[in-house]
PDB file of N, CA and C in Angstrom:
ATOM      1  N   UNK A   1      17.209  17.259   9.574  1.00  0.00           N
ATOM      2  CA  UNK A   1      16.085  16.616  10.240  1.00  0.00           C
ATOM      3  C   UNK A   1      16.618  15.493  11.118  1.00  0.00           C
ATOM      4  N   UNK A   2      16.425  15.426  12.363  1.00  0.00           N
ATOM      5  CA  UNK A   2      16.398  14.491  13.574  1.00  0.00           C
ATOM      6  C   UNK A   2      15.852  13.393  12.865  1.00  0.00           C
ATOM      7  N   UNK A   3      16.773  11.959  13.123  1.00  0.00           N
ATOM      8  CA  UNK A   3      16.190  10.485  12.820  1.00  0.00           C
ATOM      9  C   UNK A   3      15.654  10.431  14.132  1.00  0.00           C
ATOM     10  N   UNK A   4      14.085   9.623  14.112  1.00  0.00           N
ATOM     11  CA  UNK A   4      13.666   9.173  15.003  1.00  0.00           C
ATOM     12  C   UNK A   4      14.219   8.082  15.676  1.00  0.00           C
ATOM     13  N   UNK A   5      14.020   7.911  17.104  1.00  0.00           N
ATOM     14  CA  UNK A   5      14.572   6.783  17.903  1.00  0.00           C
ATOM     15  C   UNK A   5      14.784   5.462  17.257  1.00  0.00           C
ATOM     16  N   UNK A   6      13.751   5.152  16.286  1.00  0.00           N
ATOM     17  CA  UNK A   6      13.645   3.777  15.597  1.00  0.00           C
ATOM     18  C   UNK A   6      14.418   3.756  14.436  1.00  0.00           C
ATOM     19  N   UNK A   7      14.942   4.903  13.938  1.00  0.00           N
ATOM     20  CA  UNK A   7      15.482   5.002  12.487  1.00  0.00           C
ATOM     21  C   UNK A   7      17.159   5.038  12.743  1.00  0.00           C
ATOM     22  N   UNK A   8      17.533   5.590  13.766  1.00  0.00           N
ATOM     23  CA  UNK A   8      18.805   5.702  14.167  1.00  0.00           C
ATOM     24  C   UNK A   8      19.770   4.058  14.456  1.00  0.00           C
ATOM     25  N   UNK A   9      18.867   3.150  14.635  1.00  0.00           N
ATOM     26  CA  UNK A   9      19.740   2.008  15.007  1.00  0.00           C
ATOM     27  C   UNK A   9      19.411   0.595  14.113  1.00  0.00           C
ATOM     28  N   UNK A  10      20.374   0.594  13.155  1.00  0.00           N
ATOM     29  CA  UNK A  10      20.497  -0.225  12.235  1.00  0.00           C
ATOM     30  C   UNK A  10      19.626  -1.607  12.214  1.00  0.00           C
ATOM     31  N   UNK A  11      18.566  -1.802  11.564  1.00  0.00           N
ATOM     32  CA  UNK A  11      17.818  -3.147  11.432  1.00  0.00           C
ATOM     33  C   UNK A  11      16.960  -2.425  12.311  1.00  0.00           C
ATOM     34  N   UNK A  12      16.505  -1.597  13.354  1.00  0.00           N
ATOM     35  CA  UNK A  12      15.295  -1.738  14.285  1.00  0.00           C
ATOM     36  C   UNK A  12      14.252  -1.098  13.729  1.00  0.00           C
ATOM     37  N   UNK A  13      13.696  -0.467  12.697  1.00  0.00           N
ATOM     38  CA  UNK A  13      13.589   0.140  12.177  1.00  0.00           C
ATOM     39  C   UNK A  13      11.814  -0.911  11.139  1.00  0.00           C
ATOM     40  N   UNK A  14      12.689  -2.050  11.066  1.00  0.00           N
ATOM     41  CA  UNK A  14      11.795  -2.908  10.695  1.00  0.00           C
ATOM     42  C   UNK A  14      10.684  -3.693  11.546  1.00  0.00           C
ATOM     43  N   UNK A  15      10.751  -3.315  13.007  1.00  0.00           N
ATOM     44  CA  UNK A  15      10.596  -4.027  14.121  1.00  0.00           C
ATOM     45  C   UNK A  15       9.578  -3.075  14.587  1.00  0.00           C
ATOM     46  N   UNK A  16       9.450  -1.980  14.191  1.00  0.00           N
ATOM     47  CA  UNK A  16       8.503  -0.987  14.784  1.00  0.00           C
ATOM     48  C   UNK A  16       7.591   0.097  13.354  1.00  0.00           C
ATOM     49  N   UNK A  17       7.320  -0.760  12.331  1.00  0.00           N
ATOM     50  CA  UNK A  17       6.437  -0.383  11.318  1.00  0.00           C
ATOM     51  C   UNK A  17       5.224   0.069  11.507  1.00  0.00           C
ATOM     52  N   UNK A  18       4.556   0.794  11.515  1.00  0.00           N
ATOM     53  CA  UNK A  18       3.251   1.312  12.244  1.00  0.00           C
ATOM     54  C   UNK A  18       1.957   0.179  11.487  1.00  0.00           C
ATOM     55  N   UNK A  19       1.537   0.065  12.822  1.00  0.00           N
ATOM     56  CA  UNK A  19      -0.008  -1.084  12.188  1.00  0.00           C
ATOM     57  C   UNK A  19       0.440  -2.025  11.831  1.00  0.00           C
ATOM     58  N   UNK A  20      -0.273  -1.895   9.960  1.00  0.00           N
ATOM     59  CA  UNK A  20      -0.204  -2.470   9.053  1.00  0.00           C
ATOM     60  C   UNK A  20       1.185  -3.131   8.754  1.00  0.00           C
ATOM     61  N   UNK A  21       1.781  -4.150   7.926  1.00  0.00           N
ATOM     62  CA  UNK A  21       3.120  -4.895   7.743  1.00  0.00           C
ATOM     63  C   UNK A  21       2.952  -4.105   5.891  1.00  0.00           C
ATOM     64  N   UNK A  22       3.706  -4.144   6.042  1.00  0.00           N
ATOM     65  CA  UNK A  22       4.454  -3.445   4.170  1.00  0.00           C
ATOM     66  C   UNK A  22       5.207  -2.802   4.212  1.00  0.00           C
ATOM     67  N   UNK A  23       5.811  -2.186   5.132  1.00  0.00           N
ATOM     68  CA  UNK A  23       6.969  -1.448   5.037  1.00  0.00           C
ATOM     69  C   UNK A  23       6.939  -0.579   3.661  1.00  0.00           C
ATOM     70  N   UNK A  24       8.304  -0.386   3.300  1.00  0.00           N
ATOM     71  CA  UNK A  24       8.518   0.757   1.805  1.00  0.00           C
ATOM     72  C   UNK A  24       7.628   0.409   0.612  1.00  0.00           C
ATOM     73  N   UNK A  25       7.293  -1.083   0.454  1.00  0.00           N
ATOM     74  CA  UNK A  25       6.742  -0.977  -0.947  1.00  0.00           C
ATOM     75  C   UNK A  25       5.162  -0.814  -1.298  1.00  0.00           C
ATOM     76  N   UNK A  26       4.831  -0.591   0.244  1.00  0.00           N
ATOM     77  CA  UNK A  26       3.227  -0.053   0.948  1.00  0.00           C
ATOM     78  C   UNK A  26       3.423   1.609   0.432  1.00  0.00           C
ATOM     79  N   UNK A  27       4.220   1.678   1.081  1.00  0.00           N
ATOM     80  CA  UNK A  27       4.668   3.732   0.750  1.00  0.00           C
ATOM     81  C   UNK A  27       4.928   3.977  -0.384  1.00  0.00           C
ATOM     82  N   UNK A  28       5.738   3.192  -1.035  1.00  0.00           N
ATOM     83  CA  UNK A  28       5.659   3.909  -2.781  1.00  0.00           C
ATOM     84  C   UNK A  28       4.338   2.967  -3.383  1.00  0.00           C
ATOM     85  N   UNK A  29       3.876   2.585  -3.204  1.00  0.00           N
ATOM     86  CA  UNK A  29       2.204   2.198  -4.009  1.00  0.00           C
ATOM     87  C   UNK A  29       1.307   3.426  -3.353  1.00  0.00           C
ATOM     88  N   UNK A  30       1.278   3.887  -1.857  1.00  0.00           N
ATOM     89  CA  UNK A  30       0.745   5.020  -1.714  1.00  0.00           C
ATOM     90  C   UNK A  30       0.888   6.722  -2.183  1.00  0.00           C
ATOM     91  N   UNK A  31       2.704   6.414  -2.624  1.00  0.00           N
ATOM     92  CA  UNK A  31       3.224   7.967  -3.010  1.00  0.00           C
ATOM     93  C   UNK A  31       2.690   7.898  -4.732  1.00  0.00           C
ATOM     94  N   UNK A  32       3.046   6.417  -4.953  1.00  0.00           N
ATOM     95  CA  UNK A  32       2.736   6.613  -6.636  1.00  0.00           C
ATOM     96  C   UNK A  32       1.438   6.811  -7.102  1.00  0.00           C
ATOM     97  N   UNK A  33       0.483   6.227  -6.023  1.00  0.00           N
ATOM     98  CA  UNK A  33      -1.443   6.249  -6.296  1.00  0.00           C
ATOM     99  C   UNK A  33      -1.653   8.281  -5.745  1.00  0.00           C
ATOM    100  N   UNK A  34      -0.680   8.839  -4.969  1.00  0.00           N
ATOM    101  CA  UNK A  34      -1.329  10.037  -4.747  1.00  0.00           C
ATOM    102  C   UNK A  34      -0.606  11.084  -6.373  1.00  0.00           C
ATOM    103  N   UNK A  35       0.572  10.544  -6.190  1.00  0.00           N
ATOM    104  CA  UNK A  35       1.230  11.528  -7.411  1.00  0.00           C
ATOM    105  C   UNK A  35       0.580  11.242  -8.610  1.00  0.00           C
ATOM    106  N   UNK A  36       0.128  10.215  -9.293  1.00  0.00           N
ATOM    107  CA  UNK A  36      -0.831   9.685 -10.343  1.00  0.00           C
ATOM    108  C   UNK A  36      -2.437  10.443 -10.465  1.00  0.00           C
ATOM    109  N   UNK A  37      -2.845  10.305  -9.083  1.00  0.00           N
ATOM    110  CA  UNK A  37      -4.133  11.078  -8.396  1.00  0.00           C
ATOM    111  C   UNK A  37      -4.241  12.709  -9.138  1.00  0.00           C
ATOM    112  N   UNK A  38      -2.783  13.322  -8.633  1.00  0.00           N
ATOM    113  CA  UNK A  38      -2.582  14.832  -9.005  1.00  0.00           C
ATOM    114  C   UNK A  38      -2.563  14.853 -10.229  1.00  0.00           C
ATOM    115  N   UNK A  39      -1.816  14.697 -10.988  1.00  0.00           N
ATOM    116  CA  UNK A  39      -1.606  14.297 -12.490  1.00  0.00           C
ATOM    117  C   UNK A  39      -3.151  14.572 -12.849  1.00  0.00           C
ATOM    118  N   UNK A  40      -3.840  13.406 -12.710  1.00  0.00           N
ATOM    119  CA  UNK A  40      -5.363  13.154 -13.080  1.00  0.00           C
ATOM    120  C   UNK A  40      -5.838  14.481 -13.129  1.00  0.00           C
ATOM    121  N   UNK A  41      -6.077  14.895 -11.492  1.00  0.00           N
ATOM    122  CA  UNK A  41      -6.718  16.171 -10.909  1.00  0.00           C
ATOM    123  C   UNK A  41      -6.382  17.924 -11.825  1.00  0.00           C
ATOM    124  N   UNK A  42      -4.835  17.490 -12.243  1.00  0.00           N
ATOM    125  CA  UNK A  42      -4.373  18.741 -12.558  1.00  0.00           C
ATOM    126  C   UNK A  42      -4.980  18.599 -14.623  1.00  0.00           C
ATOM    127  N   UNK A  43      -4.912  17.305 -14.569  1.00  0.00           N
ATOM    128  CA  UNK A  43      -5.217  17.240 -16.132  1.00  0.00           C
ATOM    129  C   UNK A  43      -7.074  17.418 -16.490  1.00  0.00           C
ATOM    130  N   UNK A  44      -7.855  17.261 -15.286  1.00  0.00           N
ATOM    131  CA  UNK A  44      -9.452  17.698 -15.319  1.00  0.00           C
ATOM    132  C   UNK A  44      -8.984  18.932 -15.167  1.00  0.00           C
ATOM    133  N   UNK A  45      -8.540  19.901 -14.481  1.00  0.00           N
ATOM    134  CA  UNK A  45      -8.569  21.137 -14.041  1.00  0.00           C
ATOM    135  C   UNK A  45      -8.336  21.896 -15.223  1.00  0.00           C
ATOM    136  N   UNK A  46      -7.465  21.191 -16.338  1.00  0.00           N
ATOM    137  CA  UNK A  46      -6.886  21.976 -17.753  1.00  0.00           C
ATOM    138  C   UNK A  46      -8.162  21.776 -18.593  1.00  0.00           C
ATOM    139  N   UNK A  47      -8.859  20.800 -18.338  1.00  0.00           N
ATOM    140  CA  UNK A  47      -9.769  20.703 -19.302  1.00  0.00           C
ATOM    141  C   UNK A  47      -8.878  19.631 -20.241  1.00  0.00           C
ATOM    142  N   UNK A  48      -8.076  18.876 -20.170  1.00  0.00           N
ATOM    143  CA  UNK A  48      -7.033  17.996 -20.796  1.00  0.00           C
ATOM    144  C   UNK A  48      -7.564  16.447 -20.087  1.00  0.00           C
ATOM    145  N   UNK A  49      -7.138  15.572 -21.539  1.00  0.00           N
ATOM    146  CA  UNK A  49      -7.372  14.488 -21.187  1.00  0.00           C
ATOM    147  C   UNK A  49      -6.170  13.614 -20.541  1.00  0.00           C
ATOM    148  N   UNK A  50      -6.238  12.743 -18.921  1.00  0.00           N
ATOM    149  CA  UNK A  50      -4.928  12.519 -18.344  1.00  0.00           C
ATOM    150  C   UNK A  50      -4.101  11.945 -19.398  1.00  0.00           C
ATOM    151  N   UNK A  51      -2.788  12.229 -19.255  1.00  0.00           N
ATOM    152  CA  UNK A  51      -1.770  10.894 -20.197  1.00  0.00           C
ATOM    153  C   UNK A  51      -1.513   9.463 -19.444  1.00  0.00           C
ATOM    154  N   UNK A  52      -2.102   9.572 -18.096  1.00  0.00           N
ATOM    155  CA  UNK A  52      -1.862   8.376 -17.329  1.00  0.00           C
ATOM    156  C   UNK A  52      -3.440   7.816 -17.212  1.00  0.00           C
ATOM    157  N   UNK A  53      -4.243   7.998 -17.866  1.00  0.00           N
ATOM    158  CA  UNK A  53      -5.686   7.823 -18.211  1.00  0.00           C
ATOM    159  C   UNK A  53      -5.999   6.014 -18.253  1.00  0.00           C
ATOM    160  N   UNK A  54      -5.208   5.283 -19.147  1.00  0.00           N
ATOM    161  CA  UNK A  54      -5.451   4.198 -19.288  1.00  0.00           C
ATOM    162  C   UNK A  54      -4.842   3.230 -18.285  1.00  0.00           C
ATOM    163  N   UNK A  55      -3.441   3.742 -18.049  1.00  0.00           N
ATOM    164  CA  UNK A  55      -2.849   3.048 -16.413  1.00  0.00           C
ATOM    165  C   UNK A  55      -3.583   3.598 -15.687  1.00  0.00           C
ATOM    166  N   UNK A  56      -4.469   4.198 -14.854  1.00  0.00           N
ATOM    167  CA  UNK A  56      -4.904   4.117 -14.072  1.00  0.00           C
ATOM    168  C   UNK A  56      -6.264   3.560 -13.870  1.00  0.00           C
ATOM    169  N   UNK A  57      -6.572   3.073 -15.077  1.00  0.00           N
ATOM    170  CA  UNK A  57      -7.939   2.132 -14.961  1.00  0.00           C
ATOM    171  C   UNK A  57      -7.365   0.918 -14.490  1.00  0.00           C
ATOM    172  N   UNK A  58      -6.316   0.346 -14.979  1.00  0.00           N
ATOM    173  CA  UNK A  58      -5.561  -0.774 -14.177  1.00  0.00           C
ATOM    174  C   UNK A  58      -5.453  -0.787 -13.007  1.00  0.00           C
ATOM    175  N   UNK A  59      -4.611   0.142 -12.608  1.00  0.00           N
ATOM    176  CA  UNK A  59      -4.759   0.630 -11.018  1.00  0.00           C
ATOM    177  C   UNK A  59      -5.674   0.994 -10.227  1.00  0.00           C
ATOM    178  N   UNK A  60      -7.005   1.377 -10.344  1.00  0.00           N
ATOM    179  CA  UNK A  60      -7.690   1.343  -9.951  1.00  0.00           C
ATOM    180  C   UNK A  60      -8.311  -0.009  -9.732  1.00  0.00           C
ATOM    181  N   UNK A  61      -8.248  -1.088 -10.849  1.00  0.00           N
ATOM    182  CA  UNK A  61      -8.541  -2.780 -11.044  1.00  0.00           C
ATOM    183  C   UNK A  61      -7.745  -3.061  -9.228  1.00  0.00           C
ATOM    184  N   UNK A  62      -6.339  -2.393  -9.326  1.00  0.00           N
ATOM    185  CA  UNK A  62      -5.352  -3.186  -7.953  1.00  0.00           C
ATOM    186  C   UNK A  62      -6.145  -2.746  -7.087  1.00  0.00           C
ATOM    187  N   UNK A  63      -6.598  -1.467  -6.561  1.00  0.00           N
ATOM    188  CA  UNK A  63      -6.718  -0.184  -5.439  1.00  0.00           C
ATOM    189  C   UNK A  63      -7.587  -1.022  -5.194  1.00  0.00           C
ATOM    190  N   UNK A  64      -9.160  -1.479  -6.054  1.00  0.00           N
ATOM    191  CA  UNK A  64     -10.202  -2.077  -5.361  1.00  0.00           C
ATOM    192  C   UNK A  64      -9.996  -3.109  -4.894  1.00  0.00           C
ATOM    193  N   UNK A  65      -9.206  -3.915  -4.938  1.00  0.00           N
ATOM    194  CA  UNK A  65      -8.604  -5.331  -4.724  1.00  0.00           C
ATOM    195  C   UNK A  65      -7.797  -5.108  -2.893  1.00  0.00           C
ATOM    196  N   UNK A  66      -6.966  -4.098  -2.978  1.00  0.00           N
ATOM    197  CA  UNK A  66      -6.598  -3.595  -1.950  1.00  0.00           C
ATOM    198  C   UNK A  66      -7.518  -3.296  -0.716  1.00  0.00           C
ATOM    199  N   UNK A  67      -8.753  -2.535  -1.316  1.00  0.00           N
ATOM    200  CA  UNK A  67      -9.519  -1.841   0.149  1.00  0.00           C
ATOM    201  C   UNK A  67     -10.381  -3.021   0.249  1.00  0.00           C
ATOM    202  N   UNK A  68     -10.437  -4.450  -0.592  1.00  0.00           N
ATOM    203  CA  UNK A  68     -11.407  -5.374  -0.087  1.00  0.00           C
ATOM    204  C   UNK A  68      -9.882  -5.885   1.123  1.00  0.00           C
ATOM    205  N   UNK A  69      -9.044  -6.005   0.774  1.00  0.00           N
ATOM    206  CA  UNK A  69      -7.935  -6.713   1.640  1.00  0.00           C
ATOM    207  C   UNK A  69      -7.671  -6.321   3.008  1.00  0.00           C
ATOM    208  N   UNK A  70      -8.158  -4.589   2.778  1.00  0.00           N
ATOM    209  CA  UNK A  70      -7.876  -3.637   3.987  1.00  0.00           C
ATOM    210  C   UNK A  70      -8.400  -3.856   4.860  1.00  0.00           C
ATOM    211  N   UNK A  71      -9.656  -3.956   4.098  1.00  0.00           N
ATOM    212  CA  UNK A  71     -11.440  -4.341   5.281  1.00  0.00           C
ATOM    213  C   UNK A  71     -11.034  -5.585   6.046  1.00  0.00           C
ATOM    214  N   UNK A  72     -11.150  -6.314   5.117  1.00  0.00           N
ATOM    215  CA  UNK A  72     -10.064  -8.083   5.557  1.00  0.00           C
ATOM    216  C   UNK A  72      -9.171  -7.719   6.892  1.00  0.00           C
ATOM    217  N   UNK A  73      -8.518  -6.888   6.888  1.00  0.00           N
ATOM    218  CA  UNK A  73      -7.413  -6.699   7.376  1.00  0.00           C
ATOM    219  C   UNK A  73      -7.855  -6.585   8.921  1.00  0.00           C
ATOM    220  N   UNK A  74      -8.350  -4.998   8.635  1.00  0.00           N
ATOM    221  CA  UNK A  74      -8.984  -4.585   9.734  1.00  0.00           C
ATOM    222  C   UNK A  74      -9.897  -5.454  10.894  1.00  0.00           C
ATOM    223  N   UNK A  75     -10.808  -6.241  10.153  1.00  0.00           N
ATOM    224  CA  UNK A  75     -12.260  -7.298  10.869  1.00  0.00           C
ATOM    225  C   UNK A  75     -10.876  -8.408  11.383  1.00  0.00           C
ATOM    226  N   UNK A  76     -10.165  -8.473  11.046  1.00  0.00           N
ATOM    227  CA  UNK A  76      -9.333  -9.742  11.460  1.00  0.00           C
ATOM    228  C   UNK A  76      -8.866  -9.025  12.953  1.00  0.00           C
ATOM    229  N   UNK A  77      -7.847  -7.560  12.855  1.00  0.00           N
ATOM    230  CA  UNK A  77      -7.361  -7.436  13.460  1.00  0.00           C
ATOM    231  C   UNK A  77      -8.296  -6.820  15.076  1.00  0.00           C
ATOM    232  N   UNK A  78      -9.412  -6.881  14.524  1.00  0.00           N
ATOM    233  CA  UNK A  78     -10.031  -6.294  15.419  1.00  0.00           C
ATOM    234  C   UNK A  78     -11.590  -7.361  16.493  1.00  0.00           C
ATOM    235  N   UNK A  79     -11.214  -8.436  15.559  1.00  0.00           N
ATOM    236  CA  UNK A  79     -11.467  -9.976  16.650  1.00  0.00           C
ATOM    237  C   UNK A  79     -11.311 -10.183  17.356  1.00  0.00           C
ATOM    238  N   UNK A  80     -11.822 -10.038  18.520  1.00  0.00           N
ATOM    239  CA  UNK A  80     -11.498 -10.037  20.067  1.00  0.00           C
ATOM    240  C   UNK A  80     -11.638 -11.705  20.000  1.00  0.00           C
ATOM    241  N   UNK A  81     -12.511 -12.424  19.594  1.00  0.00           N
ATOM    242  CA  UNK A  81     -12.871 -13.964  19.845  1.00  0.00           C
ATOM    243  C   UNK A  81     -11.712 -14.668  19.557  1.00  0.00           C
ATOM    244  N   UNK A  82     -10.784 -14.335  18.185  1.00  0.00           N
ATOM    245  CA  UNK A  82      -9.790 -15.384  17.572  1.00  0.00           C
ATOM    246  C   UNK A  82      -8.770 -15.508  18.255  1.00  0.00           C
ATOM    247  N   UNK A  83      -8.061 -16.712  18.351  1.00  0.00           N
ATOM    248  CA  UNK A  83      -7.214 -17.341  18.642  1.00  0.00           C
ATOM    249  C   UNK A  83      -5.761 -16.428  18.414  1.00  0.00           C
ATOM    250  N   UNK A  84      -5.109 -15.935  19.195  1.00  0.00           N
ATOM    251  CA  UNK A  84      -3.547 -14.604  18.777  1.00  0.00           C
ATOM    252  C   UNK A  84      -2.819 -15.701  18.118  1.00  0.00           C
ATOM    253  N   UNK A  85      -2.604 -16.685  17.745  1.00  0.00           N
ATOM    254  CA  UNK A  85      -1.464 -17.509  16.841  1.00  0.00           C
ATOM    255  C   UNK A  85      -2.473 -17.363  15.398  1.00  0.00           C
ATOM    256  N   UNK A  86      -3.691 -17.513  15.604  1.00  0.00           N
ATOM    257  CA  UNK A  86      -4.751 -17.692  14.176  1.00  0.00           C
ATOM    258  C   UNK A  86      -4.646 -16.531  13.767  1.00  0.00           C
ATOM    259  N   UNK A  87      -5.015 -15.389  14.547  1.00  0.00           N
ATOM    260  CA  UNK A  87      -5.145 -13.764  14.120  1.00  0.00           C
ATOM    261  C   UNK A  87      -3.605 -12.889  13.397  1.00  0.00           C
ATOM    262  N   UNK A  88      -2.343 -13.628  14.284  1.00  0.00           N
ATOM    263  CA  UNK A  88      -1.692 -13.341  13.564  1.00  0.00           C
ATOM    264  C   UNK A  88      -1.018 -13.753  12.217  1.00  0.00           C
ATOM    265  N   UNK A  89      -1.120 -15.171  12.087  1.00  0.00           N
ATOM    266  CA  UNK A  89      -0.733 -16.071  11.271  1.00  0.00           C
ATOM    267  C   UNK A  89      -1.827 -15.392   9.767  1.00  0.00           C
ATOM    268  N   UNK A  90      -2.954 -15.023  10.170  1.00  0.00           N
ATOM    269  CA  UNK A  90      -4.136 -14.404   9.334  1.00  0.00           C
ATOM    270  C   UNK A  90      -3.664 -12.962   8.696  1.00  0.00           C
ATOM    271  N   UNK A  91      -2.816 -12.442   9.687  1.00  0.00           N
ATOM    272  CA  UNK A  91      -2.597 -10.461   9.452  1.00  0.00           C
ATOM    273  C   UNK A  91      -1.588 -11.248   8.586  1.00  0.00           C
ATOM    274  N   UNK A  92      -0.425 -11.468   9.343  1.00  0.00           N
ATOM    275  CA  UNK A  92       0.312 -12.120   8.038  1.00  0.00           C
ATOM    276  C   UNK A  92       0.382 -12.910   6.834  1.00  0.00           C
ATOM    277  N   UNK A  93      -0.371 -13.572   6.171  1.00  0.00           N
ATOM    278  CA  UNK A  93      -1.184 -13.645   5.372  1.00  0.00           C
ATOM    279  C   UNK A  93      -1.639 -12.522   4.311  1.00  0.00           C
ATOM    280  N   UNK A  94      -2.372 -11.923   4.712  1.00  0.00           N
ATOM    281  CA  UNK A  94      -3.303 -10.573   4.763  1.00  0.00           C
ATOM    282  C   UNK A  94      -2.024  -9.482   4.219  1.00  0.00           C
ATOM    283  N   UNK A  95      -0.806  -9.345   5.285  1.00  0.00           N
ATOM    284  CA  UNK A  95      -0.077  -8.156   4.796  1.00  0.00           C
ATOM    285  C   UNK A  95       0.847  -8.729   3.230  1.00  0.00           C
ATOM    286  N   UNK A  96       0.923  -9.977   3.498  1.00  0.00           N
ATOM    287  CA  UNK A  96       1.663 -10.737   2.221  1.00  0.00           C
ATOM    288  C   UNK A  96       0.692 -10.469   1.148  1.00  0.00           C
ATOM    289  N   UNK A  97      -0.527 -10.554   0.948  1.00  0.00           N
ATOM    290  CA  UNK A  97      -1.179 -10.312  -0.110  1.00  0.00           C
ATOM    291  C   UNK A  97      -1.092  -8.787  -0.439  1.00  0.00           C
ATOM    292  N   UNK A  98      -1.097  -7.722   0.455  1.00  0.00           N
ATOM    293  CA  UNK A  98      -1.452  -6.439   0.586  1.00  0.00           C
ATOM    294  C   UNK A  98       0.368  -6.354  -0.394  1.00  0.00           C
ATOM    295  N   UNK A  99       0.899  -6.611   0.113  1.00  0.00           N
ATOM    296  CA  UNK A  99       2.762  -6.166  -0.524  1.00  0.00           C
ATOM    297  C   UNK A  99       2.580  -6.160  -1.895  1.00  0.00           C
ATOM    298  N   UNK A 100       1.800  -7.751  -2.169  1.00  0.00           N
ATOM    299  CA  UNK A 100       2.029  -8.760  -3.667  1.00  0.00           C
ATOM    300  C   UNK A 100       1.504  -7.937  -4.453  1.00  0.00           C
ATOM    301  N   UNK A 101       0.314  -7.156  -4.238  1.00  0.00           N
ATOM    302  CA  UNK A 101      -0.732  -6.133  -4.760  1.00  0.00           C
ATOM    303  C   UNK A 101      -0.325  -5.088  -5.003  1.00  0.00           C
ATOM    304  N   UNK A 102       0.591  -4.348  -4.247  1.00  0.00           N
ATOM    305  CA  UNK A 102       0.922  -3.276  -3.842  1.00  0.00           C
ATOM    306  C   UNK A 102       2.347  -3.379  -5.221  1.00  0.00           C
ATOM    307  N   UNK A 103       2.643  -3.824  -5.419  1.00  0.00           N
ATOM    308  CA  UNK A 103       3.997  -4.200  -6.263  1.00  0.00           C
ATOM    309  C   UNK A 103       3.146  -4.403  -7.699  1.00  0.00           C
ATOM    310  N   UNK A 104       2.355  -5.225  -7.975  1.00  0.00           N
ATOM    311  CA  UNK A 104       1.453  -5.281  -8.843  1.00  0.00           C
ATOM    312  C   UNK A 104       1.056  -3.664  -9.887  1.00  0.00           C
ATOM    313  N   UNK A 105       0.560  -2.598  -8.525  1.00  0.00           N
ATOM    314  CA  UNK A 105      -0.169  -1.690  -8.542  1.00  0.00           C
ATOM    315  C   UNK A 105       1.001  -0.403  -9.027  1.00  0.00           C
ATOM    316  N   UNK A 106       2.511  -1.047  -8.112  1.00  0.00           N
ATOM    317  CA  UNK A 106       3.296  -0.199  -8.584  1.00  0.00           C
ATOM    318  C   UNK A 106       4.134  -0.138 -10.193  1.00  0.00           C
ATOM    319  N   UNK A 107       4.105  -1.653 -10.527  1.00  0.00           N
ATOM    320  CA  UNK A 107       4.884  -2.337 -11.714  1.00  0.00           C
ATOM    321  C   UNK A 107       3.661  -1.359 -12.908  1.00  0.00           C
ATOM    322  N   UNK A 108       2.708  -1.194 -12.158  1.00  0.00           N
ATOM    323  CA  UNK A 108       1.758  -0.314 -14.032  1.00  0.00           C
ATOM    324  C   UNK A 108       2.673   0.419 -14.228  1.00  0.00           C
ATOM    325  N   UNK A 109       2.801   1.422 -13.237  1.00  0.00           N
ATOM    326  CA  UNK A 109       3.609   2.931 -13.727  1.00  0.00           C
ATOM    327  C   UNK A 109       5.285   3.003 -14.006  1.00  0.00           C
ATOM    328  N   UNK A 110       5.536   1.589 -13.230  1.00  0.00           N
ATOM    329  CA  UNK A 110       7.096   1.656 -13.038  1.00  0.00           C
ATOM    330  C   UNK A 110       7.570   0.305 -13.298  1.00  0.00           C
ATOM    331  N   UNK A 111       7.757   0.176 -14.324  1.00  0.00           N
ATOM    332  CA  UNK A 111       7.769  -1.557 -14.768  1.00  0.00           C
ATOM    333  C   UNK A 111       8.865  -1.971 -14.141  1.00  0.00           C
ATOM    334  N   UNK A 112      10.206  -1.401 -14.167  1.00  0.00           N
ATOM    335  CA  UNK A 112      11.279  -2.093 -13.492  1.00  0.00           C
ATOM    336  C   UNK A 112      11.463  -2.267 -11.668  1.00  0.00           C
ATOM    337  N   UNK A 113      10.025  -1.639 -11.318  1.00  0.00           N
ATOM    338  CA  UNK A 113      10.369  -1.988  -9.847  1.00  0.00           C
ATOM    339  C   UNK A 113      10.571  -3.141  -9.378  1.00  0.00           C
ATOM    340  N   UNK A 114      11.414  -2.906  -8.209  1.00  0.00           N
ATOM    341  CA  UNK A 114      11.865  -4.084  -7.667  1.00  0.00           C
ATOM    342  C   UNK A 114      11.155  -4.424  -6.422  1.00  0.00           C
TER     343      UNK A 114
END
């Protein structure tokens, strides 16, 4: 597989994150909330009760915490009125909480993450 233009040159990579700010530990809180998801899905489908049943009431506690942050996120970024030093100083902010959460959300399933 071809590295994209941004992935090929050492450090730039961080400089061109799509949107949102979280980089990797945004992506494994999203890979671990979908692979957890299946689990769930495949354990209703057996007629079985999940084994990840009680961590994910926790996680679900983070997830809602998250899409109030998202909304946050979004109404900020999409302020035509605010001030660009306030709006960004705000996203950043905003993506720092979204990481802190996101690590939170990942530490249920994977205690030693870093």
């Amino acid at each position: 597989v071809a590295q994209e233009w941004n992935e090929s040159t050492p450090g730039l990579k961080a400089f061109f994150v799509n949107g949102q700010g979280g980089g990797k530990v945004m992506e494994d809180y999203y890979n671990i909330m979908e692979e957890q998801q299946a689990l769930q899905a495949d354990s209703k489908k057996n007629d079985e009760d999940a084994p990840n049943a009680d961590k994910m009431k926790s996680f679900h506690k983070v997830d809602k915490e998250m899409a109030k942050l998202r909304k946050e996120y979004y109404q900020v970024k999409s302020d035509t009125a605010m001030d660009s030093e306030v709006k960004r100083s705000e996203l950043d902010r905003l993506d720092e909480e979204m990481r802190a959460l996101a690590r939170e959300g990942i530490t249920i399933f994977r205690p030693d993450y870093k």
